[in-house]
C-alpha atoms as a PDB file:
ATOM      1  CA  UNK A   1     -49.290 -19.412 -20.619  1.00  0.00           C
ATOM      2  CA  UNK A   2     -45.551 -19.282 -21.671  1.00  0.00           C
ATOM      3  CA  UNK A   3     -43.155 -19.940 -18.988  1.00  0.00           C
ATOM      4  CA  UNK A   4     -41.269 -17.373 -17.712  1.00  0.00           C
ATOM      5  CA  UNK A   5     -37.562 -17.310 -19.012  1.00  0.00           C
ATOM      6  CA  UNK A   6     -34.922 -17.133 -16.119  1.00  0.00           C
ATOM      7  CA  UNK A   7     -32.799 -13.969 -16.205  1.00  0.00           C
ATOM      8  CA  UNK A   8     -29.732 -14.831 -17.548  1.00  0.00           C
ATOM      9  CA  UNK A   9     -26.818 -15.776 -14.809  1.00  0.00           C
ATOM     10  CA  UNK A  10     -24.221 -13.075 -13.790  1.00  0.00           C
ATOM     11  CA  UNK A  11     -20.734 -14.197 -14.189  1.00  0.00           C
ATOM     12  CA  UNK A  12     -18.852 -15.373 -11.342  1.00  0.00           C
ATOM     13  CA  UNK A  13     -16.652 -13.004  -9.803  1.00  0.00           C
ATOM     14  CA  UNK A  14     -13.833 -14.884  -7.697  1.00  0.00           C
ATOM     15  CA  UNK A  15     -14.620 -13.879  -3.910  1.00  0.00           C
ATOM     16  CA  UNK A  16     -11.921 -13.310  -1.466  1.00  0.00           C
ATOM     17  CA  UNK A  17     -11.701 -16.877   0.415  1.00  0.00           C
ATOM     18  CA  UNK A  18     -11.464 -17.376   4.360  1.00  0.00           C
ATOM     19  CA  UNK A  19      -7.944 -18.629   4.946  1.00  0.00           C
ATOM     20  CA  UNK A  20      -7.564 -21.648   7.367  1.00  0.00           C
ATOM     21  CA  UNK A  21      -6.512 -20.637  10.934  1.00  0.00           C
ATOM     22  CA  UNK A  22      -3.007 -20.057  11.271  1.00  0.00           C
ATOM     23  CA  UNK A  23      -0.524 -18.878  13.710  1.00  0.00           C
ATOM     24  CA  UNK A  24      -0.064 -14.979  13.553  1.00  0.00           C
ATOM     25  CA  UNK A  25       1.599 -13.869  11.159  1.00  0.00           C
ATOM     26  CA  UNK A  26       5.378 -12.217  11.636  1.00  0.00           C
ATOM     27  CA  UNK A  27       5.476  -8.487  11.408  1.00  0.00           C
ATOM     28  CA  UNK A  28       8.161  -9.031   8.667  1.00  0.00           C
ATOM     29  CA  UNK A  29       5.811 -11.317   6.641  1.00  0.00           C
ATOM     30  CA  UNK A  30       3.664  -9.285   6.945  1.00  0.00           C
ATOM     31  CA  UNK A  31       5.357  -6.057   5.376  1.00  0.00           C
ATOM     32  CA  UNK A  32       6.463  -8.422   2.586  1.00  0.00           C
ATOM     33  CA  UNK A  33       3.030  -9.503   2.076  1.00  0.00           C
ATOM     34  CA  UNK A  34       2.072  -5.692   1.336  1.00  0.00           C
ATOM     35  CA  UNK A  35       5.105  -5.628  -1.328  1.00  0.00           C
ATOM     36  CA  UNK A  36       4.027  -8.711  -3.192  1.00  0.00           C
ATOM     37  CA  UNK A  37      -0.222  -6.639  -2.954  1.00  0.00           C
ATOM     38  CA  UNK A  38       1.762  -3.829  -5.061  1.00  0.00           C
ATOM     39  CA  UNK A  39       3.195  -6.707  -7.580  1.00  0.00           C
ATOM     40  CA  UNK A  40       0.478  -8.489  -8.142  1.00  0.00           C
ATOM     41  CA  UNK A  41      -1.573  -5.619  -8.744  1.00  0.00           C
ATOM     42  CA  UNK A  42       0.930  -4.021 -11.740  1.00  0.00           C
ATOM     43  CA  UNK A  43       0.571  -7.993 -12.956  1.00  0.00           C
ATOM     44  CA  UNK A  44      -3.174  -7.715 -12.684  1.00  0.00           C
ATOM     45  CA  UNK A  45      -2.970  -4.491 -14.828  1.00  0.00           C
ATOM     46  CA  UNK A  46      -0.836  -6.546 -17.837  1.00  0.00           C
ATOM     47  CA  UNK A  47      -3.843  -9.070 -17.698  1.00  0.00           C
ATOM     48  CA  UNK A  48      -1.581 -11.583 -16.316  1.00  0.00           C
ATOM     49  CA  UNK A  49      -3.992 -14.572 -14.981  1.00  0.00           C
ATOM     50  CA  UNK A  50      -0.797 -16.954 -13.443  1.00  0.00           C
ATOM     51  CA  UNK A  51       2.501 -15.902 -11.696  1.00  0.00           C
ATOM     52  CA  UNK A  52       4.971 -18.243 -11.181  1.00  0.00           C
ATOM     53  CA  UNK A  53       6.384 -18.259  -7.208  1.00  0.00           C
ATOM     54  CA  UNK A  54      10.050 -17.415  -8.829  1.00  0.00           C
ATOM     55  CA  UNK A  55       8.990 -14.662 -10.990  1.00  0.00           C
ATOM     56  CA  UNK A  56       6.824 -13.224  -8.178  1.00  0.00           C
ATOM     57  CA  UNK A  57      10.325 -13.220  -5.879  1.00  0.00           C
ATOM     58  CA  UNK A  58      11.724 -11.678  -8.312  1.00  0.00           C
ATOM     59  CA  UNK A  59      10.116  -8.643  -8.788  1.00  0.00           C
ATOM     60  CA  UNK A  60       9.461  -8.640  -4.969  1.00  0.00           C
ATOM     61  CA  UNK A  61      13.259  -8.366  -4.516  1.00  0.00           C
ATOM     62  CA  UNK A  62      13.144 -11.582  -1.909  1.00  0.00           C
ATOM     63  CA  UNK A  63      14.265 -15.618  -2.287  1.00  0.00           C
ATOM     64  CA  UNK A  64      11.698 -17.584  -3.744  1.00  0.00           C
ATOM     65  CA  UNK A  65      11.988 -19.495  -0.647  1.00  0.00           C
ATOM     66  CA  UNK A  66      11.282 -16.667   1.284  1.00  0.00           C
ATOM     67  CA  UNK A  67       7.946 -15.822  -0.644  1.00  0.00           C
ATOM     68  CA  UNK A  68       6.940 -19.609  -0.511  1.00  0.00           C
ATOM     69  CA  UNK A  69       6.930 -19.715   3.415  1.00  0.00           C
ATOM     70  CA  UNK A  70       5.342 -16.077   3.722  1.00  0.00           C
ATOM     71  CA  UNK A  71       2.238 -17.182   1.595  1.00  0.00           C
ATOM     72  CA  UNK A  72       2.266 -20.973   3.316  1.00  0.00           C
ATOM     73  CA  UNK A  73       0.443 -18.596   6.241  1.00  0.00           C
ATOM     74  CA  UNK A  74      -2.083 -17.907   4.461  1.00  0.00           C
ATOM     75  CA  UNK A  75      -3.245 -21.484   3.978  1.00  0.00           C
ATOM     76  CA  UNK A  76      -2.596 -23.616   0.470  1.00  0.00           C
ATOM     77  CA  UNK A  77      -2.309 -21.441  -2.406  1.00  0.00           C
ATOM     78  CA  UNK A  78      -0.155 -22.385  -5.681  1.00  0.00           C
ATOM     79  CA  UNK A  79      -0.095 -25.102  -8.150  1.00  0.00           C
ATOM     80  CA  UNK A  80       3.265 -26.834  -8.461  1.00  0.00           C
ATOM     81  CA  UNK A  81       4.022 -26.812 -12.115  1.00  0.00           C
ATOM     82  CA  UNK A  82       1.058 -24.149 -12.928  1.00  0.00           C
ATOM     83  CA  UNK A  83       1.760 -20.710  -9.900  1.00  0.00           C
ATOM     84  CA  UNK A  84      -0.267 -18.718  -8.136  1.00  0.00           C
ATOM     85  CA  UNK A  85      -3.566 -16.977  -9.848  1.00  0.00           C
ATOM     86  CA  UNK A  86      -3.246 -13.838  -9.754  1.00  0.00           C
ATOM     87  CA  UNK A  87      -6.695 -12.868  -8.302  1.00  0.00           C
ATOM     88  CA  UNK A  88      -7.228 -15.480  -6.052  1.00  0.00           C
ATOM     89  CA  UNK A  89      -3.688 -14.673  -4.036  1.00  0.00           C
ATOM     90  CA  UNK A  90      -4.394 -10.918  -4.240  1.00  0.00           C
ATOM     91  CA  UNK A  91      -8.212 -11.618  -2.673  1.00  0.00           C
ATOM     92  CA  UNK A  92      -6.223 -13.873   0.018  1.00  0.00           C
ATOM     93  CA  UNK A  93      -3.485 -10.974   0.758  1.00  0.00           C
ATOM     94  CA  UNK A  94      -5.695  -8.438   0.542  1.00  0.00           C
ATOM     95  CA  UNK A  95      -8.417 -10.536   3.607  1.00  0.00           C
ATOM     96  CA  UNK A  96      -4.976 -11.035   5.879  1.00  0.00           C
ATOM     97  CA  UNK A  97      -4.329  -7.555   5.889  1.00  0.00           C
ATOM     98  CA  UNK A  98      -7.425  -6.673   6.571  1.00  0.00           C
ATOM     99  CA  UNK A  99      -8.803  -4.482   3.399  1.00  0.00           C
ATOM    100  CA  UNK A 100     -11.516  -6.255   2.381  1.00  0.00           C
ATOM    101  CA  UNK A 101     -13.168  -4.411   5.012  1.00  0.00           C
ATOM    102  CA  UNK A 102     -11.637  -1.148   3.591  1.00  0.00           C
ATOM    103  CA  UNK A 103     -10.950   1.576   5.675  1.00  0.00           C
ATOM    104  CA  UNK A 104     -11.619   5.247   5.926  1.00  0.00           C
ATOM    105  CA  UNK A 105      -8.958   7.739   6.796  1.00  0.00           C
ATOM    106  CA  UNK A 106      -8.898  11.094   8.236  1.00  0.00           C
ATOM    107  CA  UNK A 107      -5.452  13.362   7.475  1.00  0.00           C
ATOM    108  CA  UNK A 108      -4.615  15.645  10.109  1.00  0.00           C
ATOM    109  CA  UNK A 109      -2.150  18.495   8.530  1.00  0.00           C
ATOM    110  CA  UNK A 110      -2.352  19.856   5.173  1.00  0.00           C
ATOM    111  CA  UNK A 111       0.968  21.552   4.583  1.00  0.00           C
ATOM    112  CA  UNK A 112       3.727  20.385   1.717  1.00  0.00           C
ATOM    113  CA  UNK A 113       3.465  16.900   2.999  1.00  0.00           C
ATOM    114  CA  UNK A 114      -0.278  16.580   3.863  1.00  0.00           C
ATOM    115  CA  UNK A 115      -1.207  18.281   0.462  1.00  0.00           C
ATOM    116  CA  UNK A 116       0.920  15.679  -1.787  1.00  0.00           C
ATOM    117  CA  UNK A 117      -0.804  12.486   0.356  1.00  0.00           C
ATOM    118  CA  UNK A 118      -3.970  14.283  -0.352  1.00  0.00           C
ATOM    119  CA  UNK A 119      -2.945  13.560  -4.628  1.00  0.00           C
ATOM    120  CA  UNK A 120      -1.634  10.065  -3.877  1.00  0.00           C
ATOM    121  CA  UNK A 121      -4.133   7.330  -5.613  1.00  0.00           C
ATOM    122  CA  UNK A 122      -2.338   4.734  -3.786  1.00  0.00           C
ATOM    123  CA  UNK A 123      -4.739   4.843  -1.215  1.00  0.00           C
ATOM    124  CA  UNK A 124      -7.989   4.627  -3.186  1.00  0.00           C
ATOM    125  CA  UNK A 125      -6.746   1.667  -5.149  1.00  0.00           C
ATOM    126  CA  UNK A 126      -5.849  -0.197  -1.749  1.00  0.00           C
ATOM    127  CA  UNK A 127      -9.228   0.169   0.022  1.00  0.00           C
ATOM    128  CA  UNK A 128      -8.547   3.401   2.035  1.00  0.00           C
ATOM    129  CA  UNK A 129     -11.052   6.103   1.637  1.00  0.00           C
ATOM    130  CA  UNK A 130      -9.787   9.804   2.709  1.00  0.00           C
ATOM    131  CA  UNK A 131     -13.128  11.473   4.238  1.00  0.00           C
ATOM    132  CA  UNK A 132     -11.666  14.356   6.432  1.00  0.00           C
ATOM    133  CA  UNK A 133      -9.145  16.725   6.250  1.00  0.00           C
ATOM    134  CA  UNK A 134      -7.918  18.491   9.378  1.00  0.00           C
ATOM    135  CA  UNK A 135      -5.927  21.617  10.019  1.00  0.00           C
ATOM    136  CA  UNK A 136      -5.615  24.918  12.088  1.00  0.00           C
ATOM    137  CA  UNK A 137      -4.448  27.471   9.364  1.00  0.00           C
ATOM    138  CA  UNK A 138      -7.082  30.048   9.054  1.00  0.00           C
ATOM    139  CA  UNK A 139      -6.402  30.276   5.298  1.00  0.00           C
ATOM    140  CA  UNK A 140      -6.876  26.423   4.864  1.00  0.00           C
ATOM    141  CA  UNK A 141      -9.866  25.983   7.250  1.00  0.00           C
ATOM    142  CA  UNK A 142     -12.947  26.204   5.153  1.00  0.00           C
ATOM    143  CA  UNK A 143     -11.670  25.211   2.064  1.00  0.00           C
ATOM    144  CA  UNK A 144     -12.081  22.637  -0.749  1.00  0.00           C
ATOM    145  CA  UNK A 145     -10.272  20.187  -1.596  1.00  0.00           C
ATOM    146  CA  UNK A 146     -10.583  17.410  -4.704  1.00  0.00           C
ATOM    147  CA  UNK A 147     -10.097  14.166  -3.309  1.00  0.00           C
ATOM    148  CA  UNK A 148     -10.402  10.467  -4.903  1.00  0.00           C
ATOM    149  CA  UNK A 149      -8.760   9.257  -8.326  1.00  0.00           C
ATOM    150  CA  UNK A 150      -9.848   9.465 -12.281  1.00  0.00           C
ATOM    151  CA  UNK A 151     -11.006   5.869 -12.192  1.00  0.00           C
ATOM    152  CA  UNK A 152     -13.524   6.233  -9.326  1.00  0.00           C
ATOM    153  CA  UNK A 153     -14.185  10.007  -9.578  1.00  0.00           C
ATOM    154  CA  UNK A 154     -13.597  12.982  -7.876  1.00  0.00           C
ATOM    155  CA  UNK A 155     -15.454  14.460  -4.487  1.00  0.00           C
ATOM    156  CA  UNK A 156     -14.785  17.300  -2.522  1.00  0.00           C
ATOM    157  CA  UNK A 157     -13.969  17.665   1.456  1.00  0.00           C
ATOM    158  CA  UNK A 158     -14.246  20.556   3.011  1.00  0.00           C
ATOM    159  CA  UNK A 159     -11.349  21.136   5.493  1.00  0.00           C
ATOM    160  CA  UNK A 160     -12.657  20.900   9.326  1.00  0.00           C
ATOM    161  CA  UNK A 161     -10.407  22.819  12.376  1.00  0.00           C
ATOM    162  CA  UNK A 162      -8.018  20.188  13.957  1.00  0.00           C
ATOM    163  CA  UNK A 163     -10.684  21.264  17.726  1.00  0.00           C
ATOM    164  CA  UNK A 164     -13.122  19.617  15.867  1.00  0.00           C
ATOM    165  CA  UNK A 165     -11.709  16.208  15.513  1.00  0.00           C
ATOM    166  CA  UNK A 166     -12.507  14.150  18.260  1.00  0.00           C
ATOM    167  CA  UNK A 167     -16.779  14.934  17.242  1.00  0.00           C
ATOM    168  CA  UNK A 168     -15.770  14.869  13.465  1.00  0.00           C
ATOM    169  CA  UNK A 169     -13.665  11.385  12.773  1.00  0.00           C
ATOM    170  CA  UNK A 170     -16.685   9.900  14.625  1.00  0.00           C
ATOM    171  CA  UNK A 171     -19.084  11.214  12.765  1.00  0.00           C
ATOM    172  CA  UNK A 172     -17.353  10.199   9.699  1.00  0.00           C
ATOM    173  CA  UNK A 173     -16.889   6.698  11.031  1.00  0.00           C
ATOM    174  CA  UNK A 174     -12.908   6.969  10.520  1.00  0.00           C
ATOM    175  CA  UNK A 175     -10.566   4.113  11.472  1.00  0.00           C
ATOM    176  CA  UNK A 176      -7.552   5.119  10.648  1.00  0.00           C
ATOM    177  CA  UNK A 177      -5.527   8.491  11.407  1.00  0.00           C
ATOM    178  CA  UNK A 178      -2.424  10.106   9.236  1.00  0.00           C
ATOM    179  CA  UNK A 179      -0.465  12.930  10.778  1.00  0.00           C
ATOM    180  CA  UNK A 180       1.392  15.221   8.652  1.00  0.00           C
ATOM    181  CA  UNK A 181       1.914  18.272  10.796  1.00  0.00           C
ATOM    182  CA  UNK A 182       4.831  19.753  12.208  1.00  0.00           C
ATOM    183  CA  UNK A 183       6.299  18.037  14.738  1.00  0.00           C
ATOM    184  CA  UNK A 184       5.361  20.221  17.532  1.00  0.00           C
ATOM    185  CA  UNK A 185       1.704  19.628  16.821  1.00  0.00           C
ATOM    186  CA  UNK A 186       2.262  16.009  16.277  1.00  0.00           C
ATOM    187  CA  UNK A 187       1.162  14.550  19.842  1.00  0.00           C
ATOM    188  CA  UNK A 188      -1.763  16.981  20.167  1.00  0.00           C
ATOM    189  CA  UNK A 189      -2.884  15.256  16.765  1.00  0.00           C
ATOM    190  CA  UNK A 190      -2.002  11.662  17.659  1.00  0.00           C
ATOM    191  CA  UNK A 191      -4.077  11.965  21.382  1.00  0.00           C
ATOM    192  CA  UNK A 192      -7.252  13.790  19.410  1.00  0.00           C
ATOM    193  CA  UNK A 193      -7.190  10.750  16.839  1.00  0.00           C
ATOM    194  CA  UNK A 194      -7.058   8.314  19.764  1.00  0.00           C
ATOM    195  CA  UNK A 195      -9.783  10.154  21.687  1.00  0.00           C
ATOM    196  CA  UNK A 196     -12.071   9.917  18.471  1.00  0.00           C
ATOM    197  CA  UNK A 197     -11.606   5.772  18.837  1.00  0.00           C
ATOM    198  CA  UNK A 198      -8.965   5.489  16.326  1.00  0.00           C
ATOM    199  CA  UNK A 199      -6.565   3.130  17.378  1.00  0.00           C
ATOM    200  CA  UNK A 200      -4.488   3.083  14.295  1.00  0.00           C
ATOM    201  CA  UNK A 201      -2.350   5.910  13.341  1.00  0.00           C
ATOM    202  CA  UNK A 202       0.309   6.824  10.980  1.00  0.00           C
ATOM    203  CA  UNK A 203       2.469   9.544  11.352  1.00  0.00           C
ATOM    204  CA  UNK A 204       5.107  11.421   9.515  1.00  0.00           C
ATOM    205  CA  UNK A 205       6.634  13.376  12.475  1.00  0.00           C
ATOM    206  CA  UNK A 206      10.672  12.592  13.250  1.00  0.00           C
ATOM    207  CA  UNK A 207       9.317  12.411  16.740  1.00  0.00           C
ATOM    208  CA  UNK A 208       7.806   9.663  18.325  1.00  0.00           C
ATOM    209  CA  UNK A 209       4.279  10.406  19.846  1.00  0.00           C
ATOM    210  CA  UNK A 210       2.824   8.617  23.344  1.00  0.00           C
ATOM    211  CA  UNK A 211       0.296   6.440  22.815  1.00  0.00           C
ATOM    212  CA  UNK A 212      -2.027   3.889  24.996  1.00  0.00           C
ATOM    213  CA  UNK A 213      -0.727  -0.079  24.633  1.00  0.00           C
ATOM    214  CA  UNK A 214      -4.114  -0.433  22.493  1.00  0.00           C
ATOM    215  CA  UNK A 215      -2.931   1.417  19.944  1.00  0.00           C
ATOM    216  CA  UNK A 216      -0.864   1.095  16.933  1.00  0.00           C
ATOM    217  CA  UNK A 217       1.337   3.932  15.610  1.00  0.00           C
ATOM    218  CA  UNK A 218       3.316   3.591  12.425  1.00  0.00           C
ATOM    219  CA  UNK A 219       5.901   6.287  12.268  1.00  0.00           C
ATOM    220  CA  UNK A 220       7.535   7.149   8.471  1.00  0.00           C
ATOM    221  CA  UNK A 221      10.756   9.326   9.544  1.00  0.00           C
ATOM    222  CA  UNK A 222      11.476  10.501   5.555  1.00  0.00           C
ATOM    223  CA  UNK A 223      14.820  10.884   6.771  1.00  0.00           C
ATOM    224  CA  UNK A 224      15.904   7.675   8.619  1.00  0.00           C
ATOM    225  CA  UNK A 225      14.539   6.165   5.154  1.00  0.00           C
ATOM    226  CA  UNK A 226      17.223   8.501   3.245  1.00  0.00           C
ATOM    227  CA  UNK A 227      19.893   7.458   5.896  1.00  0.00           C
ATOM    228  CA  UNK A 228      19.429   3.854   5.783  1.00  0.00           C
ATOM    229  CA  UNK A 229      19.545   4.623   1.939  1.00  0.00           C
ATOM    230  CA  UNK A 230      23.044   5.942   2.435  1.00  0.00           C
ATOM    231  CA  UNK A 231      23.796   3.145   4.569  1.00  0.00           C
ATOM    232  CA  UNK A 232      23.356   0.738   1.150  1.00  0.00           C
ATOM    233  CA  UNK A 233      24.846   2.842  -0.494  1.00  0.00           C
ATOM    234  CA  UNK A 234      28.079   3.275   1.266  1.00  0.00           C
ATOM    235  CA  UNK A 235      28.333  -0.441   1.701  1.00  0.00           C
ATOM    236  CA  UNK A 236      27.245  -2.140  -1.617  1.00  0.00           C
ATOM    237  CA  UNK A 237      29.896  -3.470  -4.189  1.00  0.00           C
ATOM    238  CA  UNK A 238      30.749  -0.858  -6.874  1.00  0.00           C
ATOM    239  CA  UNK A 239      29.139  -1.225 -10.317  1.00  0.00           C
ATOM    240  CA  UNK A 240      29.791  -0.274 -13.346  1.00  0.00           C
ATOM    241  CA  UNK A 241      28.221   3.166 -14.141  1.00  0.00           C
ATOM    242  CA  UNK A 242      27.050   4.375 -17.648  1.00  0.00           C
ATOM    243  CA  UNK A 243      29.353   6.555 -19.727  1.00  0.00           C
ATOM    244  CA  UNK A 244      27.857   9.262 -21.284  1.00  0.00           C
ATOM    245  CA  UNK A 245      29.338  10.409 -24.744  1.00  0.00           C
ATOM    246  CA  UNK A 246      29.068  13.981 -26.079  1.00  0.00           C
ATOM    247  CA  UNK A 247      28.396  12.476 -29.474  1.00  0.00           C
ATOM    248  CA  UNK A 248      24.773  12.229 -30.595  1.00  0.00           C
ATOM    249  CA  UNK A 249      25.357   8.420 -32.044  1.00  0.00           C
ATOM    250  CA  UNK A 250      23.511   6.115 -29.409  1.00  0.00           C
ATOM    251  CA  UNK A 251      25.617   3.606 -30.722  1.00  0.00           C
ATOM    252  CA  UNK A 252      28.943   5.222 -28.151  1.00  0.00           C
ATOM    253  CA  UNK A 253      26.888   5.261 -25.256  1.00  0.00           C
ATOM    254  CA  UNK A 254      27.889   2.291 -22.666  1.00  0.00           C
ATOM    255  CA  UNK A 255      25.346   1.065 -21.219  1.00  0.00           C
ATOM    256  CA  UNK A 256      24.806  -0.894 -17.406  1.00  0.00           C
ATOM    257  CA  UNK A 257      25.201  -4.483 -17.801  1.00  0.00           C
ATOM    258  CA  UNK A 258      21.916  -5.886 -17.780  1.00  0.00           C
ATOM    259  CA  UNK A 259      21.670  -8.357 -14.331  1.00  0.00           C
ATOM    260  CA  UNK A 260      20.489 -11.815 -16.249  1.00  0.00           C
ATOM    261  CA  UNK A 261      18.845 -12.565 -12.308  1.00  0.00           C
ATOM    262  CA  UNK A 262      16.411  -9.972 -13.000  1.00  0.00           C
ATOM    263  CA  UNK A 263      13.905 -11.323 -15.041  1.00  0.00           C
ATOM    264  CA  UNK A 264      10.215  -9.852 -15.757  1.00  0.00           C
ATOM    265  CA  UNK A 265       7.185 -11.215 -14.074  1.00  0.00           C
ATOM    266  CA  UNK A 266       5.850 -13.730 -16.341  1.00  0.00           C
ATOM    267  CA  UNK A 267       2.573 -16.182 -16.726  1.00  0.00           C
ATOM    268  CA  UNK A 268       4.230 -19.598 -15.622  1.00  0.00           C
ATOM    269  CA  UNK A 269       6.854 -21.578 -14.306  1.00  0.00           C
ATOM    270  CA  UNK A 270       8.367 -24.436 -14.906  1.00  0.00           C
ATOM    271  CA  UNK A 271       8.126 -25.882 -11.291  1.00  0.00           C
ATOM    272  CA  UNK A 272       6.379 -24.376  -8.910  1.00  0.00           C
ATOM    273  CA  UNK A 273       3.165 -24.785  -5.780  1.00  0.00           C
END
């Protein structure tokens, strides 16, 4: 009888690696490590395979020193002369943070704020899953909502009463909480979240919620961000600032001076690990 052909073999898909142990990782490295995530993943999208370490800084906005000691924690990465590959470092980021678990979220709150974090894609691309939506208006209770993105598809949630959120966000096998009510119902949300076993919560309240020492509570005050804005701002060198002519010849319009520093990301570098 013939012999039975093999099936033929599936193409290797590069596999996030387990990084050598390490001392833990600063909580500023570790914020920077998210911002070079969001780089690599537009440079992923322009089918870029290698980044060089200095155009990586670059569009990071940090040294290239900097971003050379940040990704010496995760263990030996780049090829001096050659960069980083693009997938392998994202695969290494992406297991220090934690998402190649992924996570699933529950969003407590569905006013102006709650219902544009509802639309934001961010989160499905990053490996966080929205499964329950949480509120206490009687005309948003009961309703449907479109959740997910046009790359993976759309599903619908059906929003649950905030009393029900302790037995819900265990049933849904949540792990992470986002508040985005008002801030009078802000601590109410936080201690249901942490009586449902979530122990990590991020909230948009200007206050700042109690919670036990287990716990970790990220607070995004929209307008400490603005002020600290301001604070540049006020205290940055003055530059020159396009002048706009009333003529319709582009050719009389000034424009900025481009900053030579600034260069795109690109595929390689001349010397780099």
């Amino acid at each position: 009888m013939p012999k039975a052909e093999s099936p033929p073999a599936t193409p290797s898909i590069p596999k996030a690696e387990s990084p050598p142990a390490t001392p833990s990782i600063p909580k500023a490295t570790v914020t920077r490590l998210a911002d070079y995530l969001r780089v690599l993943a537009a440079v992923a999208e322009r089918r870029v395979l290698v980044v060089s370490s200095e155009d990586l800084a670059v569009a990071s906005g940090v040294g290239s020193a900097t971003l050379r000691k940040d990704l010496s924690f995760l263990g030996p990465m780049g090829v001096r002369g050659v960069g980083y590959d693009v997938a392998r470092l994202r695969a290494r980021i992406e297991l220090a943070l934690g998402l190649d678990r992924g996570h699933r979220v529950v969003l407590v709150g569905l006013g102006n704020l709650g219902s544009a974090l509802i639309g934001y894609e961010g989160f499905a691309r990053r490996g966080f899953t929205l499964v329950g939506l949480f509120d206490v208006a009687p005309d948003v209770v009961g309703t449907t909502v479109s959740v997910g993105t046009a790359t993976d598809g759309y599903r619908d949630l059906t929003v649950r009463h905030a009393r029900d959120l302790v037995s819900a966000a265990a049933e849904l096998g949540a792990t992470v909480g986002v508040v985005a009510t008002p801030d009078a119902a802000a601590q109410s949300a936080v201690d249901a979240l942490v009586d449902a076993g979530i122990d990590c919560i991020l909230s948009f309240a200007s206050i700042d919620p109690v919670t036990p020492p287990h716990v970790d509570l990220r607070r995004v005050d929209l307008a400490v961000e603005l002020q600290i804005l301001s604070f540049a701002n006020a205290h940055k060198a003055q530059r020159p600032r396009p002048v706009r002519s009333t003529c319709r010849d582009a050719a009389t319009v000034t424009a900025t001076p481009v900053d030579p520093g600034r260069v795109p990301v690109g595929a390689h570098s001349r010397t780099d690990r």
